[in-house]
N, C-alpha and C. Protein backbone atom coordinates (compact mmCIF):
# COMPACT_ATOMS: atom_id res chain seq x y z
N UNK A 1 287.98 344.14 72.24
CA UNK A 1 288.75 345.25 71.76
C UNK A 1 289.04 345.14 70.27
N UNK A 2 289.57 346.17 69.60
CA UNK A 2 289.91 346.57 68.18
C UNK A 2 291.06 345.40 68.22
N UNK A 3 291.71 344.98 68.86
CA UNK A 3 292.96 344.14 68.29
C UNK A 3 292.69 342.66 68.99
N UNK A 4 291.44 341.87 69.06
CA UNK A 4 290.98 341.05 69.60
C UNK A 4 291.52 340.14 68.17
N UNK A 5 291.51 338.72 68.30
CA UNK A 5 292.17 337.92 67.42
C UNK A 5 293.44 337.81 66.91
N UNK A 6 294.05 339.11 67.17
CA UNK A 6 295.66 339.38 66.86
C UNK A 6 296.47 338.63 67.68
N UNK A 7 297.11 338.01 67.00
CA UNK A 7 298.68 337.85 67.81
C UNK A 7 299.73 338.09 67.32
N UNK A 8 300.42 338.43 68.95
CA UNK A 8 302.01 339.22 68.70
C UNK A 8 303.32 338.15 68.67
N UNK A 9 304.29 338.94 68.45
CA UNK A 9 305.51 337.92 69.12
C UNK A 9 306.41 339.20 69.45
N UNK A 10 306.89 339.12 70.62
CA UNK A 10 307.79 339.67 70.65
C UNK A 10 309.25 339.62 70.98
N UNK A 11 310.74 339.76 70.01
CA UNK A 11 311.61 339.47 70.74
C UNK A 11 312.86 340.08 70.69
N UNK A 12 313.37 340.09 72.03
CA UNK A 12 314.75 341.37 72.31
C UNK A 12 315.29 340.57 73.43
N UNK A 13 316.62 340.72 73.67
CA UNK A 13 317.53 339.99 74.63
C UNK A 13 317.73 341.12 75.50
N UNK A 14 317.14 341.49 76.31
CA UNK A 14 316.83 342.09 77.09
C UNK A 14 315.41 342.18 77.42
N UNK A 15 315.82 340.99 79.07
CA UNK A 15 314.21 340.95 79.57
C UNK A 15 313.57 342.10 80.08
N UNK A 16 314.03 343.28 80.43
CA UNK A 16 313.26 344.57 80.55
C UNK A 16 312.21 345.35 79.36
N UNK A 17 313.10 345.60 78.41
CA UNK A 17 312.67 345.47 77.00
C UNK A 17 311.33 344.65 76.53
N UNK A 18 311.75 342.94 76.65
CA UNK A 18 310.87 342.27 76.16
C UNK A 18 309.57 342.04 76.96
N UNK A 19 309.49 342.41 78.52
CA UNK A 19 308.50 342.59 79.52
C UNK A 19 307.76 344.10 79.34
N UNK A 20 308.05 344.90 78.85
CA UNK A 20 307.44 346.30 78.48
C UNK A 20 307.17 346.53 77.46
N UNK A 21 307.68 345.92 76.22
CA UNK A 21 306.60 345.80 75.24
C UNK A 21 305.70 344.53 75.52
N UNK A 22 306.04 343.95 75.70
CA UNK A 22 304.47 342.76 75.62
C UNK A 22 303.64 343.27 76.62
N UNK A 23 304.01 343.94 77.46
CA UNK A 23 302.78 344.22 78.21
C UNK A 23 302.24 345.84 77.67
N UNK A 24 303.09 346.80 76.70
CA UNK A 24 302.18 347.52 75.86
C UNK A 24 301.29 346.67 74.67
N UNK A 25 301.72 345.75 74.33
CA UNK A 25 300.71 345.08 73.81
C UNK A 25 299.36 344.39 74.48
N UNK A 26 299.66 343.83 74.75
CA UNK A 26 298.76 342.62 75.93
C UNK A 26 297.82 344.31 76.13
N UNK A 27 298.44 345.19 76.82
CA UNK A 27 297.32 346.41 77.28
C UNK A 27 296.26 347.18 76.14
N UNK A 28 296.78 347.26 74.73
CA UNK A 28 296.08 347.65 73.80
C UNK A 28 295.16 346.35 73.22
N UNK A 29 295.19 345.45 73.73
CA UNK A 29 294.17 344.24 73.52
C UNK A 29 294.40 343.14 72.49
N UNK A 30 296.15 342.72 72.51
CA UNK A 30 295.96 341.67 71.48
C UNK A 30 295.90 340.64 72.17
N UNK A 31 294.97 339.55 71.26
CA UNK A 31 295.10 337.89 72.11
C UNK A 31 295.72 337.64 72.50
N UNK A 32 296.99 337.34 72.38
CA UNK A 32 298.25 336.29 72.18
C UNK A 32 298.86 337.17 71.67
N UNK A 33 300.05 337.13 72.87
CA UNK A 33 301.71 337.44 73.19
C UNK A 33 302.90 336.64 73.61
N UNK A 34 303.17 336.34 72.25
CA UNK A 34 304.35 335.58 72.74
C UNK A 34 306.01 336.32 72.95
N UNK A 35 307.02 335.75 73.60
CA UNK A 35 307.88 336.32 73.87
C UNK A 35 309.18 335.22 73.60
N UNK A 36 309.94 335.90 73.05
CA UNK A 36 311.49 335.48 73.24
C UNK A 36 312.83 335.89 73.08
N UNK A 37 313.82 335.56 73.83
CA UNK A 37 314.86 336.86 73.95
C UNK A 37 316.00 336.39 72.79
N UNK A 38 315.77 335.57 71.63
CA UNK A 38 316.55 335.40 70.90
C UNK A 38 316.42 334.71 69.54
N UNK A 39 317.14 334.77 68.10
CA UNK A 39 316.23 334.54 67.21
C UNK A 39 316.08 333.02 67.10
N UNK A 40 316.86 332.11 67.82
CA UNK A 40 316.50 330.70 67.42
C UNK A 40 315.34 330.26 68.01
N UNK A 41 314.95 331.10 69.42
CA UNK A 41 313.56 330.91 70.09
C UNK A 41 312.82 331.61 69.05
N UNK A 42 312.79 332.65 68.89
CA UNK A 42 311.86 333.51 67.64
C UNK A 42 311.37 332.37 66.89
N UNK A 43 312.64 331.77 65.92
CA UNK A 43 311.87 331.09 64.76
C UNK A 43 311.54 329.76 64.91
N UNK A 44 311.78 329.30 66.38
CA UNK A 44 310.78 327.93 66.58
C UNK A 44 309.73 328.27 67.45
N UNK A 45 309.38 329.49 67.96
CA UNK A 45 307.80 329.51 68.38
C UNK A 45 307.19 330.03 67.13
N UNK A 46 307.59 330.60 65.71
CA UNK A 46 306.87 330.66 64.67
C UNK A 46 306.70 329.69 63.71
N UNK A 47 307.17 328.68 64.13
CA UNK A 47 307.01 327.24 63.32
C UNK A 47 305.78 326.98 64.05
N UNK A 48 305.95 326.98 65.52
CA UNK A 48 304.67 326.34 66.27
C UNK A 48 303.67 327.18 66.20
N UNK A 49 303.90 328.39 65.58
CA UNK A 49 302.55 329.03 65.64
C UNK A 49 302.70 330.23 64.61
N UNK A 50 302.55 329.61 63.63
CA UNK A 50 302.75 330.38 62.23
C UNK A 50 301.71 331.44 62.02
N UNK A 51 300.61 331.26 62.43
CA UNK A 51 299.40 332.32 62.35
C UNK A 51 299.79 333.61 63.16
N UNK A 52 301.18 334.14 63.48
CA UNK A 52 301.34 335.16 64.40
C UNK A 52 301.07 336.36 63.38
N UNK A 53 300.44 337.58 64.05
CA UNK A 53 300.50 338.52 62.70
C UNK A 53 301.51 339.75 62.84
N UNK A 54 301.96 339.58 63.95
CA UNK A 54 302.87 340.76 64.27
C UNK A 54 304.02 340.28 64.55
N UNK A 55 305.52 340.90 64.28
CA UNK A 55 306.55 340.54 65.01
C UNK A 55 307.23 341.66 65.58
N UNK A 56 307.15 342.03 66.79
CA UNK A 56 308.36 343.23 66.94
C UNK A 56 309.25 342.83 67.57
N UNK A 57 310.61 343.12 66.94
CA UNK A 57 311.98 342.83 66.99
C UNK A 57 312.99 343.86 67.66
N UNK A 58 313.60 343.40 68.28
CA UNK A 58 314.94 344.37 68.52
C UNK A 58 316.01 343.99 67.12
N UNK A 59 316.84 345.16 66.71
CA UNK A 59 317.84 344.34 66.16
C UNK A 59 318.84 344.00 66.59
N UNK A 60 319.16 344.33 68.26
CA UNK A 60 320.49 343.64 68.66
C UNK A 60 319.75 342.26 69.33
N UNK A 61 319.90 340.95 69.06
CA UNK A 61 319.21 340.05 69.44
C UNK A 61 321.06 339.35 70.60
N UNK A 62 321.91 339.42 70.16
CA UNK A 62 322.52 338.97 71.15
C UNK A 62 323.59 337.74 69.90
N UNK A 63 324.10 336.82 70.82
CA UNK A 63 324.79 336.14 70.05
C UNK A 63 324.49 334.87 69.05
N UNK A 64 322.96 334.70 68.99
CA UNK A 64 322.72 333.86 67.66
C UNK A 64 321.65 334.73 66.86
N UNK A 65 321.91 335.91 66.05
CA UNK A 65 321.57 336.32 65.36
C UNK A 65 321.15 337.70 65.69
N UNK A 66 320.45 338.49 64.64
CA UNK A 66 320.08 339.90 64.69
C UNK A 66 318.52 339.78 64.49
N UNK A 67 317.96 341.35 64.56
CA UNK A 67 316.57 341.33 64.14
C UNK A 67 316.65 340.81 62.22
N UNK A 68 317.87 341.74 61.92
CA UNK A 68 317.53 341.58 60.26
C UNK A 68 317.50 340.10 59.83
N UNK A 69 318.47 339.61 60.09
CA UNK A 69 318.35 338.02 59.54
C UNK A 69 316.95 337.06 60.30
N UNK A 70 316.66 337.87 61.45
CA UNK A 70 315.61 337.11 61.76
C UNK A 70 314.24 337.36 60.93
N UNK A 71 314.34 338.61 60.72
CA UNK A 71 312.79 339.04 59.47
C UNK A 71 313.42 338.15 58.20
N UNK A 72 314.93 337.98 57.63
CA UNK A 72 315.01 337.30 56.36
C UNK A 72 314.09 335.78 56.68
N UNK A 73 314.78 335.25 57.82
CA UNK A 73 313.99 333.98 57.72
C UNK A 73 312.84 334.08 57.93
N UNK A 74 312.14 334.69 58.70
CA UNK A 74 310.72 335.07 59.01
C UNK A 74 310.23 335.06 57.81
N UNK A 75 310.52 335.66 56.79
CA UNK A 75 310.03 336.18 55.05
C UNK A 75 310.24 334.86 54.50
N UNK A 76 310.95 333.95 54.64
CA UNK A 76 311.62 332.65 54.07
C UNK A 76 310.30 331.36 54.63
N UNK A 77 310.20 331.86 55.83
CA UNK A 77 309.33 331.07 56.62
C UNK A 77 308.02 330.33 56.51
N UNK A 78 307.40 332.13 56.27
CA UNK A 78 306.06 332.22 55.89
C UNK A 78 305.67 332.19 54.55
N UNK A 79 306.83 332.01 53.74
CA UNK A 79 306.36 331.92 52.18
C UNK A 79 306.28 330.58 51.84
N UNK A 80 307.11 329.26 52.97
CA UNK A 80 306.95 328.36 53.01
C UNK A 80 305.81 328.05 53.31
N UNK A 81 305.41 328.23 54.39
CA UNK A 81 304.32 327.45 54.99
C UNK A 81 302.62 328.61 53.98
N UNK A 82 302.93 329.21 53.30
CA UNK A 82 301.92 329.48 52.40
C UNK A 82 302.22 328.94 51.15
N UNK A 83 303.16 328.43 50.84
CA UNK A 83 302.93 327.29 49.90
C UNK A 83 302.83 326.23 50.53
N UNK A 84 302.76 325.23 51.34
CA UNK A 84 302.12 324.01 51.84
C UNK A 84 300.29 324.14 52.13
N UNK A 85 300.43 325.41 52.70
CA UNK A 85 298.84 325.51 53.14
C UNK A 85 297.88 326.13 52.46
N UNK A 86 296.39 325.72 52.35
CA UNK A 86 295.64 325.81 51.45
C UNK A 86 295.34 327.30 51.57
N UNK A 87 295.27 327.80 52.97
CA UNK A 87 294.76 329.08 53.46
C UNK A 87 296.18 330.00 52.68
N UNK A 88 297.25 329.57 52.81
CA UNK A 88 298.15 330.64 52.18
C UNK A 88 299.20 331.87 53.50
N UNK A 89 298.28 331.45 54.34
CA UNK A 89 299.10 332.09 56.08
C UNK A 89 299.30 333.51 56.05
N UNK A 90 299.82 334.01 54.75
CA UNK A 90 300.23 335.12 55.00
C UNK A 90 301.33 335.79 55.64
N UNK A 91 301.90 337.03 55.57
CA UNK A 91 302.67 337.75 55.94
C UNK A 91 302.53 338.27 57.41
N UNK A 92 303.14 337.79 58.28
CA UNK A 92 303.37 338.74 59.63
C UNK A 92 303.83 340.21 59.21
N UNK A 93 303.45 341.37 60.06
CA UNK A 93 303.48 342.67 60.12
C UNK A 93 305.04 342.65 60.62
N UNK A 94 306.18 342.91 60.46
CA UNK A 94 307.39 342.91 61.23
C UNK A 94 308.08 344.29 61.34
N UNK A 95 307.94 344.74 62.80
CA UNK A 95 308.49 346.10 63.46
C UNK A 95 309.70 345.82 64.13
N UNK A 96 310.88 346.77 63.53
CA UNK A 96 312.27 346.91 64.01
C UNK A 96 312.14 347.65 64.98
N UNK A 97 312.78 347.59 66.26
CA UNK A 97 313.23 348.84 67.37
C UNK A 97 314.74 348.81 67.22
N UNK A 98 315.23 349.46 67.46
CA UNK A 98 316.77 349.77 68.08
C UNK A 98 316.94 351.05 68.46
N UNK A 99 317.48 351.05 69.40
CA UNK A 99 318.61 352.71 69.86
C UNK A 99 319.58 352.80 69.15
N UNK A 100 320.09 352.06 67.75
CA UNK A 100 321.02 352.61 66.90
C UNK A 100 321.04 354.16 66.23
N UNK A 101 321.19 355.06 66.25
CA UNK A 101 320.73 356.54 65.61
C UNK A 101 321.22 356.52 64.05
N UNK A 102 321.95 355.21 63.55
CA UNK A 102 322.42 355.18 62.33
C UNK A 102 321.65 355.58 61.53
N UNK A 103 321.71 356.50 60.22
CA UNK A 103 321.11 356.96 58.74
C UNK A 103 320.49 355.86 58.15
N UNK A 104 321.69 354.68 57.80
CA UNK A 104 320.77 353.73 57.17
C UNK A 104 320.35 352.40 57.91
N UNK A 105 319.84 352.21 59.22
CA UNK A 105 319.76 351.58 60.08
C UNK A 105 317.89 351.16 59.00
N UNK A 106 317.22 352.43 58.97
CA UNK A 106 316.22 352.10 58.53
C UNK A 106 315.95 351.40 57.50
N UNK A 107 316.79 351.86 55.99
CA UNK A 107 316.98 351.12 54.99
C UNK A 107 317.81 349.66 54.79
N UNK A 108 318.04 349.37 56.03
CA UNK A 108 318.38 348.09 56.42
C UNK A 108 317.47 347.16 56.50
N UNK A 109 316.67 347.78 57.59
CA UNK A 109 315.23 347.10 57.99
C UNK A 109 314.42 347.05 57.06
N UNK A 110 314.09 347.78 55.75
CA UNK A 110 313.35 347.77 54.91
C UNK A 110 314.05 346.24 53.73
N UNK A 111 315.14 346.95 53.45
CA UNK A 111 315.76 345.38 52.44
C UNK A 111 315.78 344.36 53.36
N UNK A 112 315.35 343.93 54.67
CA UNK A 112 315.37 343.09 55.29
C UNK A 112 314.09 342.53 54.86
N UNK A 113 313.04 343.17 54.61
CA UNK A 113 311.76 343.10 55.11
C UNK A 113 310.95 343.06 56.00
N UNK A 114 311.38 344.16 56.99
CA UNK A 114 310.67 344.76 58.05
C UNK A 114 309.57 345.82 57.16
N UNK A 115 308.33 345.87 57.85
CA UNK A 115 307.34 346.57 57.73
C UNK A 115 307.49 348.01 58.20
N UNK A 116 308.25 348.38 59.32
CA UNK A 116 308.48 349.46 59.71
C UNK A 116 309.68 349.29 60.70
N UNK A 117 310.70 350.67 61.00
CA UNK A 117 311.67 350.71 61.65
C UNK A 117 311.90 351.37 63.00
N UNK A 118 311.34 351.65 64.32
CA UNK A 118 311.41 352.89 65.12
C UNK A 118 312.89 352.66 66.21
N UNK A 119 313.12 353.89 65.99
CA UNK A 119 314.06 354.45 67.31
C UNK A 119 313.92 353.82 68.78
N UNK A 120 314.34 353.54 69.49
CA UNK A 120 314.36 353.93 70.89
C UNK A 120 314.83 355.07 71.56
N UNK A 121 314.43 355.70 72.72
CA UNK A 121 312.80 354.59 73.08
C UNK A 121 311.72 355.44 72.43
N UNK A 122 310.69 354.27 72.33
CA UNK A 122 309.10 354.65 71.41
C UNK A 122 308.46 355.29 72.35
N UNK A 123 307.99 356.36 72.20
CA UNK A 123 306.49 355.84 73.11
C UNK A 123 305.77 355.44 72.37
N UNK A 124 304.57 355.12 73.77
CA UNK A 124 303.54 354.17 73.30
C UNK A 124 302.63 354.14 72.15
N UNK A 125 302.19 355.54 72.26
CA UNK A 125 301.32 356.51 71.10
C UNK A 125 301.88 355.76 69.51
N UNK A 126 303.06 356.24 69.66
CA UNK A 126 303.63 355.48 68.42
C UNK A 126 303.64 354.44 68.09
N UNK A 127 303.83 353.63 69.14
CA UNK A 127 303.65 352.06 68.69
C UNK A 127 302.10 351.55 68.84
N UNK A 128 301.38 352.19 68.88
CA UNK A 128 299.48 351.99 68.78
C UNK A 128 299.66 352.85 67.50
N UNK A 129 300.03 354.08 67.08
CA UNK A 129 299.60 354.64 65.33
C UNK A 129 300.50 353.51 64.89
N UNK A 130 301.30 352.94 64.59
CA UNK A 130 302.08 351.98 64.26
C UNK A 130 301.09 350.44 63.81
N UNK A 131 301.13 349.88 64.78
CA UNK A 131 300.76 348.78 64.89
C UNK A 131 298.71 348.92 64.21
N UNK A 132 298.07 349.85 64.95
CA UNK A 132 296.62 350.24 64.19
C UNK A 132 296.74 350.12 62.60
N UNK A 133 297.79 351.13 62.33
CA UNK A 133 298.04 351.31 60.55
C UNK A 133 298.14 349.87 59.84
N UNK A 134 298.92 348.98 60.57
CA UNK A 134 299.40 347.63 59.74
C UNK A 134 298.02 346.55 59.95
N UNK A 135 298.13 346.87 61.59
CA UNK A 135 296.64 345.48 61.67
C UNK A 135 294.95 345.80 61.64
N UNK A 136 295.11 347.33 61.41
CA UNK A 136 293.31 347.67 61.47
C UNK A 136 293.14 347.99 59.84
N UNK A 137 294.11 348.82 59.54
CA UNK A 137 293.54 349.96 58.68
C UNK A 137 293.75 349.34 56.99
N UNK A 138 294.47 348.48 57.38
CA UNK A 138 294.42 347.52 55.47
C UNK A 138 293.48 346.35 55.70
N UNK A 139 292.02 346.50 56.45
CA UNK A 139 291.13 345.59 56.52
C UNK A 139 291.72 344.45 56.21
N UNK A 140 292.28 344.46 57.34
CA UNK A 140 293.09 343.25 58.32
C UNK A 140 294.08 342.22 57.43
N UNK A 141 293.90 342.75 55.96
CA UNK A 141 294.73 342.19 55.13
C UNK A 141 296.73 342.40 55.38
N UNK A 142 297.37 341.03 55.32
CA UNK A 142 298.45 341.65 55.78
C UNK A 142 299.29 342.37 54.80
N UNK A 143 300.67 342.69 54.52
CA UNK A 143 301.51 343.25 54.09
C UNK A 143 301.73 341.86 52.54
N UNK A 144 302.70 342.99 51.87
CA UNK A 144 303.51 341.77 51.49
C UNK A 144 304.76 342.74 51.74
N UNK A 145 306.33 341.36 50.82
CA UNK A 145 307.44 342.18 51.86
C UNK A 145 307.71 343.65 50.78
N UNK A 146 308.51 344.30 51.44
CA UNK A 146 308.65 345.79 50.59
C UNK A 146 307.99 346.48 50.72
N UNK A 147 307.04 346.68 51.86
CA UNK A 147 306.23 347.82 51.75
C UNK A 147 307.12 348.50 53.39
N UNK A 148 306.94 349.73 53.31
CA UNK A 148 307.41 350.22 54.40
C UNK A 148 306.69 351.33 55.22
N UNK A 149 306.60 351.13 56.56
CA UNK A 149 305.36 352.24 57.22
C UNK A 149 305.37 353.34 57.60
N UNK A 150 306.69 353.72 57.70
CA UNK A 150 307.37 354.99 58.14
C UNK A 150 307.09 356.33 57.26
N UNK A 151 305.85 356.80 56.99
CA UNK A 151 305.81 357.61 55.98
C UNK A 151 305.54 359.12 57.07
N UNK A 152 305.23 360.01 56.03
CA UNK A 152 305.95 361.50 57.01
C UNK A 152 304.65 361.70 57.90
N UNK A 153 303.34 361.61 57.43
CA UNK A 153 301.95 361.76 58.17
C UNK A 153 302.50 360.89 60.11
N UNK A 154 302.86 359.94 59.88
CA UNK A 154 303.32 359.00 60.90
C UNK A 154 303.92 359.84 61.76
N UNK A 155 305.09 360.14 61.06
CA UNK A 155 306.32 360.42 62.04
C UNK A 155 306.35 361.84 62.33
N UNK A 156 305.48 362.81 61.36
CA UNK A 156 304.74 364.01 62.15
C UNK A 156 304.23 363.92 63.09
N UNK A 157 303.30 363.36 62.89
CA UNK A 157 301.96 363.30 64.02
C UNK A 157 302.54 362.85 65.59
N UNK A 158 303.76 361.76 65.06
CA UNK A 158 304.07 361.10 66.39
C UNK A 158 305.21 362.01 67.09
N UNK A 159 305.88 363.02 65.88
CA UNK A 159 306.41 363.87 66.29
C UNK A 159 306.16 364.95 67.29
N UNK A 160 304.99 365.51 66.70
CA UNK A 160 304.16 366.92 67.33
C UNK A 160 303.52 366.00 68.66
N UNK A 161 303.10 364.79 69.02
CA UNK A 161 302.43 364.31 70.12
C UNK A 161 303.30 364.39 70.96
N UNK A 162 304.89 363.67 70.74
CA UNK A 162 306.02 363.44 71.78
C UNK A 162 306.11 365.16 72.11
N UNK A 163 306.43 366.29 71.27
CA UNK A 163 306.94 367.26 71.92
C UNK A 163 306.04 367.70 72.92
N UNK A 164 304.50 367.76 72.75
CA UNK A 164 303.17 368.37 73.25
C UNK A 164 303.29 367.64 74.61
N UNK A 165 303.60 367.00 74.93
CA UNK A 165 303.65 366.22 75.94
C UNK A 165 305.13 365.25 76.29
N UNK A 166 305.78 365.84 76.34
CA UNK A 166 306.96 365.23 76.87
C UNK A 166 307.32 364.11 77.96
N UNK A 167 306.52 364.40 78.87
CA UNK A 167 306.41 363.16 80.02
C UNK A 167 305.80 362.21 79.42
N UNK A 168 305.33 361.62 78.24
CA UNK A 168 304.82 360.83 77.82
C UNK A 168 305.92 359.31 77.94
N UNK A 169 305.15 358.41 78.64
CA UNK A 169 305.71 356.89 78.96
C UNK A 169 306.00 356.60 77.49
N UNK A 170 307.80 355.62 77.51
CA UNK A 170 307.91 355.62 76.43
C UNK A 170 308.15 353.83 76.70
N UNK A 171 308.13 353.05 75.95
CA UNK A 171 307.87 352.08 75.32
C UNK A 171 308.95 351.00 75.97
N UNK A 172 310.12 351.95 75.38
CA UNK A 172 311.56 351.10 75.19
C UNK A 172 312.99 351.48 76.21
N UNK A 173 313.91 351.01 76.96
CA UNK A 173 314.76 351.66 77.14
C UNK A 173 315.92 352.08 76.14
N UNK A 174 316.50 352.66 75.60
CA UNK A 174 317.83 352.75 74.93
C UNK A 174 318.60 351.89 74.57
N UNK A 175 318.87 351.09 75.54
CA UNK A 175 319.43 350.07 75.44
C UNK A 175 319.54 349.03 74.58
């Protein structure tokens, strides 16, 4: 498949959540899915496996930390271990979810250095134009931090799809 070699991580404290996205992933064809429901698991399965290229995050992670401070260290992380390593590692792709409806919930996630921010719940559609844009379409080159994905082509398109079809399976619960 198109997302063969990729790996994910995914993590939200809520095992419903974190069992329905990894398995929208795992279904659009990435290698490797990892999972964890909190950020101190987050940032020691990315020590052990720094080559991850995706992270999608909840930002309510529960009581040792949030999504945002978890992308700060994530950004802290990987700039480390690309200065130790010859290859340079690179930037993980990092996607915020929340059911927060807050204004600046997004511009949070962006000075965090999240790659992109979505609502709950997603559908799926969205999180495949999402995830395609970051890991296909910049010939597989990753991000650096400050760039943000949410631009209007996106959130049209994913707009006019959700209304056209409303029963469309969505991603995430609210929660």
């Amino acid at each position: 498949g198109r997302f063969a070699g990729f790996s994910a991580l995914v993590v939200d404290d809520s095992p419903l959540n974190l069992t329905l996205t990894a398995r929208v992933l795992r279904s659009i064809g990435l290698s490797s899915v990892f999972t964890a429901s909190g950020m101190l698991a987050a940032l020691e399965l990315f020590t052990q496996f720094p080559d991850i290229h995706l992270v999608v995050t909840d930002l309510n992670l529960g009581d040792d930390g949030d999504g945002l401070e978890l992308t700060r260290r994530l950004r802290s992380a990987a700039a480390e271990l690309s200065m130790a390593t010859s290859t340079g590692g690179g930037w993980p792709v990092i996607l915020g979810l929340s059911g927060a409806a807050e204004q600046n919930v997004a511009e949070q996630c962006k000075q965090a250095g999240m790659n992109a921010f979505l609502s709950k719940p997603v559908p799926r559609s969205l999180l495949l134009q999402v995830v395609t844009r970051w890991l296909l379409s910049r010939d597989q080159s990753l991000p650096t931090p400050g760039e943000f994905v949410m631009t209007p082509s996106i959130l049209a398109s994913a707009t006019a799809a959700s209304e056209a079809a409303p029963q469309s399976p969505c991603l995430c619960s609210s929660a």
